[in-house]
N, C-alpha and C. Protein backbone atom coordinates (compact mmCIF):
# COMPACT_ATOMS: atom_id res chain seq x y z
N UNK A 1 115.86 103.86 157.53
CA UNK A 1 116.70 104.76 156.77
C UNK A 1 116.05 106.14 156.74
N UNK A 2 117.01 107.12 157.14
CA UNK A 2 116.30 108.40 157.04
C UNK A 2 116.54 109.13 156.01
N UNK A 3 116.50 109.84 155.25
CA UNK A 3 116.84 110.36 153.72
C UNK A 3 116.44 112.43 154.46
N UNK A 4 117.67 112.76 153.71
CA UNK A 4 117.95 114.56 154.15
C UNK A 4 116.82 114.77 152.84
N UNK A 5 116.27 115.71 153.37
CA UNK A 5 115.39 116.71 152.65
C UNK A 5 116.16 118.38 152.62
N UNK A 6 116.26 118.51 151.57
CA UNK A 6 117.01 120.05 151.10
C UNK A 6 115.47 121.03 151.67
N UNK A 7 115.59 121.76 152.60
CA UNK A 7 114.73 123.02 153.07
C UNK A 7 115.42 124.54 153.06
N UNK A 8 116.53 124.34 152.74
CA UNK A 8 117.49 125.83 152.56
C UNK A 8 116.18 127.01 151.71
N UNK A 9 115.54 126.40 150.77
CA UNK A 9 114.63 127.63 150.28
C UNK A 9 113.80 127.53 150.80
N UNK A 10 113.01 126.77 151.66
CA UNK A 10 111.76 127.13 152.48
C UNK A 10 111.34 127.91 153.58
N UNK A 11 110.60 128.56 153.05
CA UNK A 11 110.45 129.55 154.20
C UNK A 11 109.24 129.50 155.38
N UNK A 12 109.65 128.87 156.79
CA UNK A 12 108.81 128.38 157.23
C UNK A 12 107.69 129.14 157.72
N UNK A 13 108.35 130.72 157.45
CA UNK A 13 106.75 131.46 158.54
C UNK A 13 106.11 131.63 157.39
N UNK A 14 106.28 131.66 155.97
CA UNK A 14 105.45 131.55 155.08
C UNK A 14 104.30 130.34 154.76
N UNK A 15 104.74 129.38 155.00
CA UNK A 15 104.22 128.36 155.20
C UNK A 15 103.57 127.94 156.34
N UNK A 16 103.48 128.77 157.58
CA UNK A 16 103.22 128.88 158.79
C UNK A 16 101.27 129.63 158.33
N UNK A 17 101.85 130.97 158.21
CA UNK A 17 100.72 132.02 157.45
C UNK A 17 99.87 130.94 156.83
N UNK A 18 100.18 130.09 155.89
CA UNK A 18 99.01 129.74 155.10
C UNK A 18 98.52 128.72 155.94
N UNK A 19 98.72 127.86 156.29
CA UNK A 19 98.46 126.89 157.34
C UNK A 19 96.88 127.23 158.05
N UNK A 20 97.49 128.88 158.86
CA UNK A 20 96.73 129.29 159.73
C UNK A 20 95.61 129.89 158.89
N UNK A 21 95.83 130.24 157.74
CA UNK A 21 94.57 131.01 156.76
C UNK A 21 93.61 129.74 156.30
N UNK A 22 94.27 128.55 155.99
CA UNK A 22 93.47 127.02 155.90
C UNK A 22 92.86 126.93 156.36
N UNK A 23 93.33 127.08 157.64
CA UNK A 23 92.35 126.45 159.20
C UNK A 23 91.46 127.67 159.51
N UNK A 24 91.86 128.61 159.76
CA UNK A 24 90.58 130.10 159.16
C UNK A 24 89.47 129.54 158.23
N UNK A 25 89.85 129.12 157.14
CA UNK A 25 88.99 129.14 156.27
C UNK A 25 87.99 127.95 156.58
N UNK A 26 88.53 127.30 156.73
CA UNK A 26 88.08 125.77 157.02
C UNK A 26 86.61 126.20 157.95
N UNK A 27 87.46 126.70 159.69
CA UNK A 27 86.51 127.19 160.53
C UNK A 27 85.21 128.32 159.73
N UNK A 28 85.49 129.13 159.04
CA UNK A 28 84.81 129.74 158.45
C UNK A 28 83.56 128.94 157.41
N UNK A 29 84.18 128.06 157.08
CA UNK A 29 83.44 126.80 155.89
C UNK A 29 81.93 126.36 157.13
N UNK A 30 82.87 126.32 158.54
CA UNK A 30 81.76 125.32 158.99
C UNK A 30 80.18 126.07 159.07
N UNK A 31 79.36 124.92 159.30
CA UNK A 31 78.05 125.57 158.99
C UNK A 31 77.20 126.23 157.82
N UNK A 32 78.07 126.45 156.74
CA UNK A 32 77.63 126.47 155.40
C UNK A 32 76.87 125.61 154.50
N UNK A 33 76.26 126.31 153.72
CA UNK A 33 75.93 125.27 152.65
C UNK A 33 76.85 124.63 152.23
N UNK A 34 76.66 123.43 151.15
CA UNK A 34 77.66 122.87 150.28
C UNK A 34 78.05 123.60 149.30
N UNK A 35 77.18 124.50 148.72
CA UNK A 35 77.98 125.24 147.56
C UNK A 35 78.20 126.07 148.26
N UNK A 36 78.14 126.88 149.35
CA UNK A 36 78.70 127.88 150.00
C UNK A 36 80.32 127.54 150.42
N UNK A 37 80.20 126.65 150.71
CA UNK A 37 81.78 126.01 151.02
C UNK A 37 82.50 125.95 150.38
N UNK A 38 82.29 125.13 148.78
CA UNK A 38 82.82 124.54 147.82
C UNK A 38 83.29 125.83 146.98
N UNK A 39 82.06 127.28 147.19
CA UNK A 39 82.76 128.36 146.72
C UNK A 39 83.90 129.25 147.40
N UNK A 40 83.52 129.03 148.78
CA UNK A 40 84.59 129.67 149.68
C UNK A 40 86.29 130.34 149.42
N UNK A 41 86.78 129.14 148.93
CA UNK A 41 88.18 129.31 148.36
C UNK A 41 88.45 130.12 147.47
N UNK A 42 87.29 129.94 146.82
CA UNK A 42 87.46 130.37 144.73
C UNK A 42 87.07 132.15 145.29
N UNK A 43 85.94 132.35 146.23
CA UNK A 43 85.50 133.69 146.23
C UNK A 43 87.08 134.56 147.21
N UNK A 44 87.53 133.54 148.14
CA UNK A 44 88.69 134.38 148.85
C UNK A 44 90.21 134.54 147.79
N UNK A 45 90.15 133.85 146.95
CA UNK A 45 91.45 133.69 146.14
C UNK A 45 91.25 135.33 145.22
N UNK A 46 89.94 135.25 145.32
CA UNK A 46 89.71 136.74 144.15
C UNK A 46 89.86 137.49 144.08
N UNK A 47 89.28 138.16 146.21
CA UNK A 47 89.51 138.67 147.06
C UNK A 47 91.01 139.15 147.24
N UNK A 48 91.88 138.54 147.55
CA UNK A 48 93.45 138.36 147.71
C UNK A 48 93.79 139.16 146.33
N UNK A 49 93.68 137.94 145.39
CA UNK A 49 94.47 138.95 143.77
C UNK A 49 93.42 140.40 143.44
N UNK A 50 92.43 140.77 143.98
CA UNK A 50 91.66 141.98 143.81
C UNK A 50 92.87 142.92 145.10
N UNK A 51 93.25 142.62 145.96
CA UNK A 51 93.56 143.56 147.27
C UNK A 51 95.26 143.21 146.76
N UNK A 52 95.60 142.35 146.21
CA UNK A 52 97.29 142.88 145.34
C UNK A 52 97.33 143.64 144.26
N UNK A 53 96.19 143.46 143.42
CA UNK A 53 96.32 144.49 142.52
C UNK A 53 96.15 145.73 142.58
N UNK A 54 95.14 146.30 143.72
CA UNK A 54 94.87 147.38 144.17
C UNK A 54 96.19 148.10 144.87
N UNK A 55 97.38 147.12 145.94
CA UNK A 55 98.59 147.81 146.22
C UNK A 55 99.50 147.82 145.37
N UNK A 56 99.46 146.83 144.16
CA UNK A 56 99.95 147.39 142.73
C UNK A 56 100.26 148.71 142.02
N UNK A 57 98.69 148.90 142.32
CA UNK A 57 98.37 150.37 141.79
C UNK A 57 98.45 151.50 142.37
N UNK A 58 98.34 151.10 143.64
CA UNK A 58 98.72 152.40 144.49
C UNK A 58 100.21 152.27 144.51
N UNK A 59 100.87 151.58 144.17
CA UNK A 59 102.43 152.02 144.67
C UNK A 59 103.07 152.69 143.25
N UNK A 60 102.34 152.36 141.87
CA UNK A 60 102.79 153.05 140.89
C UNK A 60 102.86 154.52 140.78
């Protein structure tokens, strides 16, 4: 039995983008320490909301 999945709101190159930033990151992870890794995510997520808030501010 196959069952329809509703995708009308998904947007696949969005979901494409992060995919490829995963696997970036991932590759980036390799060869690290363990807490170097384990911080990896937390330090790029900061990164990201630091560089939106900054075009925030410049567009005001």
């Amino acid at each position: 039995m196959i069952s329809k999945i509703d995708v009308s709101g998904h947007d696949m190159a969005e979901t494409l983008a992060k995919d490829r930033r995963r696997r970036h990151e991932a590759e980036m992870s390799e060869g690290m320490g363990e807490l170097d890794t384990l911080l990896l995510p937390f330090a790029l997520a900061v990164a990201r909301l630091s560089a939106r808030a900054q075009v925030k501010e410049a567009g005001q």
